[in-house]
Every structure is written in structure tokens, then in C-alpha cells.
Protein backbone atom coordinates (compact mmCIF):
# COMPACT_ATOMS: atom_id res chain seq x y z
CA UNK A 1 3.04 -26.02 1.39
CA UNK A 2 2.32 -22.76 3.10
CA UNK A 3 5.74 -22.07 3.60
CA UNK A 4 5.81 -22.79 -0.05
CA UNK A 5 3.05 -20.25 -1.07
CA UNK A 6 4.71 -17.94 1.11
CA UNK A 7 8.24 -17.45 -0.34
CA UNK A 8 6.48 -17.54 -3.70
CA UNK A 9 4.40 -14.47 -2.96
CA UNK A 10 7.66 -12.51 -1.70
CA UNK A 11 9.93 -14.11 -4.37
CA UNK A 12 8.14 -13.29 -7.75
CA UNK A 13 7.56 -9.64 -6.89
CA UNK A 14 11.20 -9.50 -6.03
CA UNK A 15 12.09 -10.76 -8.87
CA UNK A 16 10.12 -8.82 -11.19
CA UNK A 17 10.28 -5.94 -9.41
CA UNK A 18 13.57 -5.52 -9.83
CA UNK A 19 14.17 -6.78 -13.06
CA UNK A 20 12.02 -3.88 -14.49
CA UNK A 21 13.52 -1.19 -12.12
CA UNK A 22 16.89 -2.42 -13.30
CA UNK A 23 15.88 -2.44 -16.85
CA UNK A 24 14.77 1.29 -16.55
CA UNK A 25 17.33 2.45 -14.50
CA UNK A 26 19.87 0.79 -16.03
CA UNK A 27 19.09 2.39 -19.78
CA UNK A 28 18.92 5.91 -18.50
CA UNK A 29 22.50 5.68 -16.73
CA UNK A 30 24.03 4.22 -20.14
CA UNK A 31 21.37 5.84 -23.03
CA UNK A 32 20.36 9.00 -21.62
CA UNK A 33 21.94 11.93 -21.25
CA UNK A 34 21.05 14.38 -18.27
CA UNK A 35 23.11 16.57 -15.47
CA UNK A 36 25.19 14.80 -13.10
CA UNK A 37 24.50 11.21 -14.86
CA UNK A 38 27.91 9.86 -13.56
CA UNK A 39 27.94 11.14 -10.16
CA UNK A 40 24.04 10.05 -9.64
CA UNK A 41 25.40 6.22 -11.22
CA UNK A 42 28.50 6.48 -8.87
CA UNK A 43 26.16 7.27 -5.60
CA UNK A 44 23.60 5.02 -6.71
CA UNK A 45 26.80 2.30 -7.09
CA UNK A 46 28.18 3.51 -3.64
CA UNK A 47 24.72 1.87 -1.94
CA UNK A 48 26.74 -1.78 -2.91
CA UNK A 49 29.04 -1.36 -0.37
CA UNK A 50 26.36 -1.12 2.82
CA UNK A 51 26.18 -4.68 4.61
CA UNK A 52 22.79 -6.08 4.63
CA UNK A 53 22.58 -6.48 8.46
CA UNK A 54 23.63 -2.86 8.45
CA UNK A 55 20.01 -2.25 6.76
CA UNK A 56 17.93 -4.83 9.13
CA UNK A 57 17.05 -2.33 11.80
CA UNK A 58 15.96 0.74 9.62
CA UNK A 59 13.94 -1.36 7.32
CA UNK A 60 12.21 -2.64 11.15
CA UNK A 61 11.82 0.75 12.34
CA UNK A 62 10.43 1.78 8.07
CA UNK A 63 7.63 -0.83 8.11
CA UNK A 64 6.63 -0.33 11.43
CA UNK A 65 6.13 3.23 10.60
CA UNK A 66 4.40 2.48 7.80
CA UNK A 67 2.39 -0.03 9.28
CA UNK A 68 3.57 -3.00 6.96
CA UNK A 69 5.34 -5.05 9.83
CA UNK A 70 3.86 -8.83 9.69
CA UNK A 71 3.26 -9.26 6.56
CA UNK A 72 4.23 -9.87 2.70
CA UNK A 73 5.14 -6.05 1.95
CA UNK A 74 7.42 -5.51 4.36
CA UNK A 75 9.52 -8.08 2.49
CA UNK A 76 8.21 -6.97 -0.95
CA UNK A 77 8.92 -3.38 -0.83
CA UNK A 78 12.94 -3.09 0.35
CA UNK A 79 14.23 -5.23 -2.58
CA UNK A 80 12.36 -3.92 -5.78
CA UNK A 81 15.36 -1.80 -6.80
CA UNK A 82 19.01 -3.46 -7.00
CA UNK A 83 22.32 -1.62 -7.44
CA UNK A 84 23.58 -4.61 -8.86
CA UNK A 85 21.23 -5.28 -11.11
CA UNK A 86 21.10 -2.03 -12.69
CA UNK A 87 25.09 -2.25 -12.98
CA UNK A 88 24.62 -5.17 -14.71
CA UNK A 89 21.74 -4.12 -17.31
CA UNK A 90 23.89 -0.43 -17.89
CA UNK A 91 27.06 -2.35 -18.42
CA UNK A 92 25.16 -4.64 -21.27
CA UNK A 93 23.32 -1.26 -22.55
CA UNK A 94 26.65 -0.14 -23.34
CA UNK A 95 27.26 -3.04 -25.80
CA UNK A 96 24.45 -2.62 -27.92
CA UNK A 97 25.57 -0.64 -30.73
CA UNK A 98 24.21 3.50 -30.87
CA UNK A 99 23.04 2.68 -34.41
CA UNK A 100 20.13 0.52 -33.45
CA UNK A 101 19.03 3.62 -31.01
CA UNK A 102 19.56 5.63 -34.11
CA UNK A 103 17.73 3.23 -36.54
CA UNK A 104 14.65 3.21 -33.82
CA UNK A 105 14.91 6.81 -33.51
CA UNK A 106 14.11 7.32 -36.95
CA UNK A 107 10.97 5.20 -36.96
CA UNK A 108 9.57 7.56 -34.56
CA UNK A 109 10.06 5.31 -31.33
CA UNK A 110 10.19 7.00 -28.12
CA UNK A 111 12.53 5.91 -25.04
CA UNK A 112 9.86 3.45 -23.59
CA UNK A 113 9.94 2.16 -27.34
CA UNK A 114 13.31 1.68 -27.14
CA UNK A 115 13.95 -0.22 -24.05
CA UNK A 116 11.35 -2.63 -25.49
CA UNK A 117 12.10 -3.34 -28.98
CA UNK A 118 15.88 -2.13 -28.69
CA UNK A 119 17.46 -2.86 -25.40
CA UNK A 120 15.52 -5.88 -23.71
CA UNK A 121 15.42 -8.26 -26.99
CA UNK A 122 19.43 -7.24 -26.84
CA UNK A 123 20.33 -7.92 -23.25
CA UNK A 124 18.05 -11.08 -22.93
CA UNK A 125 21.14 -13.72 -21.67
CA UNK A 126 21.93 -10.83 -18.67
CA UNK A 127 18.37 -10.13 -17.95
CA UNK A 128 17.94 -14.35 -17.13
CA UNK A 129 20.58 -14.34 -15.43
CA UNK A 130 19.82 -11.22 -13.22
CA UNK A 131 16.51 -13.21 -12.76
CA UNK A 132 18.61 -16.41 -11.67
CA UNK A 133 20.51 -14.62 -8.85
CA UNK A 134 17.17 -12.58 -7.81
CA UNK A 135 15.41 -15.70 -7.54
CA UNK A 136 18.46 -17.71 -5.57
CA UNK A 137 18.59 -14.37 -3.29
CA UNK A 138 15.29 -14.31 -2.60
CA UNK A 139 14.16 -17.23 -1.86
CA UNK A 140 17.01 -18.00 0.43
CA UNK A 141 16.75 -15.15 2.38
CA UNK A 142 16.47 -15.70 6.00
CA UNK A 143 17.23 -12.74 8.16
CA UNK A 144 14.59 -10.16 6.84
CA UNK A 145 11.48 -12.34 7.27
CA UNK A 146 13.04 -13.71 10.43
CA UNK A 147 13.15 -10.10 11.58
CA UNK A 148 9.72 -8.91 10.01
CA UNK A 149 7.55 -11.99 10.19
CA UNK A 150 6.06 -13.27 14.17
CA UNK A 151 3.30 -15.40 12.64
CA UNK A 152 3.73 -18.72 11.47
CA UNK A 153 1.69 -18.74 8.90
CA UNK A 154 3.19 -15.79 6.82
CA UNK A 155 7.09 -17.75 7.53
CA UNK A 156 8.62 -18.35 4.35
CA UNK A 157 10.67 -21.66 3.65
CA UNK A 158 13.92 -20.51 5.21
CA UNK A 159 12.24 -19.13 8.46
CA UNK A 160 10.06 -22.47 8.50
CA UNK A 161 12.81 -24.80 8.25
CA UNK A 162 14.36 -23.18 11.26
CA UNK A 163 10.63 -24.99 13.28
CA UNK A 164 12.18 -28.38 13.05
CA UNK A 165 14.41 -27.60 15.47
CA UNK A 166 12.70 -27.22 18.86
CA UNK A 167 15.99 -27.82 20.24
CA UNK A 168 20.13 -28.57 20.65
CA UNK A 169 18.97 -31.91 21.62
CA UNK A 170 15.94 -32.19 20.02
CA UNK A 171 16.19 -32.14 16.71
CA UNK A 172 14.29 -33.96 13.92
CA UNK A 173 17.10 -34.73 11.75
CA UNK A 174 14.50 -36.99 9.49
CA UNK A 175 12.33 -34.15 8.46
CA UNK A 176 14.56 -31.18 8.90
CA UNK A 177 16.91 -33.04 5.74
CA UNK A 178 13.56 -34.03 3.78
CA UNK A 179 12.67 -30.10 4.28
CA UNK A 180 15.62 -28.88 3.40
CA UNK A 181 15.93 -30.69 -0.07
CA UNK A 182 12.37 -29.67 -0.89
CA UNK A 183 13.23 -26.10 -0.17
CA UNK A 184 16.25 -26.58 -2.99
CA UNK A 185 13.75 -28.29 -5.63
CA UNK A 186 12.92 -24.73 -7.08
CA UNK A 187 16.28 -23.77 -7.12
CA UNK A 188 17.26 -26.98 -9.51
CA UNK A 189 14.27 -26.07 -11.41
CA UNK A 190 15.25 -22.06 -11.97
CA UNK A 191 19.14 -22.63 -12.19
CA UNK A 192 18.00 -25.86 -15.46
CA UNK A 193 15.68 -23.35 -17.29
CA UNK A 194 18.24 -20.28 -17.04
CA UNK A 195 22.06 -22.18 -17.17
CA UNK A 196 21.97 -21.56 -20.92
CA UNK A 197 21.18 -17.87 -20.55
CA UNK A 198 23.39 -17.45 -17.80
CA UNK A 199 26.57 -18.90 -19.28
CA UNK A 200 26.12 -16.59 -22.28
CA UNK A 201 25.71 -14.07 -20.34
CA UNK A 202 29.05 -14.91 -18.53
CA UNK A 203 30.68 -15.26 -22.01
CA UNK A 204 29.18 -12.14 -23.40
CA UNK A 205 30.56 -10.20 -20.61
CA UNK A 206 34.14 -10.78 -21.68
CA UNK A 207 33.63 -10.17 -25.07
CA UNK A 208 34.46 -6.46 -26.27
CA UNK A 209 33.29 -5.31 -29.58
């Protein structure tokens, strides 16, 4: 149940987190007009390409530095911006009709106004399913709290599954498969509530027009 707690604390933030950062960034590169916006989307786009285990040992060296080694931040702060996620939110910005912006515009709403009332009530199917893959990403992530976590009570559920095995030839095969299908319950659980949003999300995305 600890282990439990434990990914919760580092999953909701990263889910949030990034859902908002996405939201915002993702409306500026498709809505707002400013110098460079392509090149800035393109370099911000080019960050997809690094390998996560590429980023392991500068994100060690980063929270030791800022003294945020061993615990919950030092998982926390690295993920609340995603390139993919603000591709995803810009490419469904672009779908929502300019006349709505207009419309809004008119009333007197201001840019905050109309990521609100405009652009999240449009792009609600991509935003649950950006929250469906941060949530599956998250909580299965192994190799960052593996490398920033030494106390066993701050492991999350990936990092404490890895405890049932003391050894090659000691392993508790019992528990470690009872673990491991509690560690997938809240996976079943967020993939049931978001399937509908995802798969119109999916057939949104190849519809033009």
C-alpha cells in the first residue's frame, strides 16, 4: 500500500502537470502569433527525438544539485512539460474553427478566456486521452525512481515489485504474480473510464474539416 501511495503522489502531478503545460503551450504554438513561432515549435518538437536513458544521468546530476535527490520531486519536476503532448493539443487547436476565437473575441474574452471556454471544452476526447498515456507512462515508469529513489519507503510500485526478487534462484513467484496484477488494477480502471474518449480522439484525428 505504500508503494501504492507512492506512485500516486508522483503520478497525479505528472499527469496534471502536464496536461495544463500542454494545454498552454499547445494554444500559443497553433493560436498565437509571435516571432519565430515555427522554429521555437520545431526545436521544442526536436526534444522527441532524445532517448530517455540519454536524460537519466543529467536529471541525477540536476536533483542532486538542487538538493531534490530521494524524494517525490525529483520524479515530479522532469516530466511536467511533454513534447508530445503539446503536439497533440496544437494539432487539435488547429481543428477548432477561427470563428469561435473570433466569436469569444468579441465578448471581450482574453487568451486565458479562451483556452477555457474555447479550446479545452473543444479538445476534450484528446485531452483524456493525453491523460490515458500520461497516466500508463507514469505509473509504469521504472528507471527514473530506480535511479533517484535509495529508500524503500519512497519506491514506487514498479521499483517495489523488483523486492520480490531477492534472487535468480530465489524468487517468490506466488507474490511477485499477485503484485504484479495489483500494480495493473489502476491501469484497467484508467484505460475503462477514458476508452470512449480515447477512441474519439483516434477517430477525430483522421477526420479533416
Amino acid at each position: 500500500m505504500r508503494a501504492y501511495l507512492n506512485s500516486a503522489i508522483v503520478t497525479v502531478p505528472g499527469v496534471i502537470g502536464p496536461l495544463i503545460t500542454s494545454v498552454l503551450a499547445g494554444f500559443a504554438f497553433a493560436r498565437l502569433r509571435f516571432p519565430f513561432r515555427n522554429a521555437a515549435f520545431l526545436l521544442f518538437l526536436s526534444t522527441m527525438i532524445i532517448p530517455e536513458q540519454v536524460l537519466l544521468v543529467p536529471r541525477f546530476m540536476i536533483a542532486n544539485w538542487l538538493h531534490i535527490y530521494n524524494s517525490y520531486w525529483a520524479l515530479i519536476l522532469p516530466y511536467l512539460t511533454t513534447a508530445y503532448g503539446t503536439f497533440l493539443i496544437r494539432q487539435a487547436c488547429l481543428t477548432i474553427p477561427q470563428d469561435l476565437f473570433d466569436a469569444a473575441k468579441m465578448d471581450g474574452a482574453n487568451v486565458m478566456q479562451q483556452i477555457i471556454h474555447v479550446a479545452v471544452p473543444s479538445i476534450g476526447p484528446q485531452l483524456a486521452a493525453l491523460g490515458m498515456l500520461l497516466f500508463v507512462w507514469r505509473w509504469n515508469d521504472y528507471a527514473m525512481p530506480l535511479i533517484m529513489l535509495t529508500r524503500p519507503e519512497l519506491f514506487t510500485v514498479p521499483v517495489a515489485l523488483s523486492t520480490f526478487i531477492e534472487d535468480h534462484a530465489n524468487i517468490n513467484y506466488a507474490a511477485l504474480m499477485a503484485a504484479t496484477v495489483l500494480s495493473t488494477a489502476p491501469l484497467l480502471v484508467v484505460f475503462i473510464i477514458a476508452n470512449k474518449f480515447f477512441v474519439q480522439s483516434v477517430v477525430s484525428s483522421g477526420v479533416k474539416g
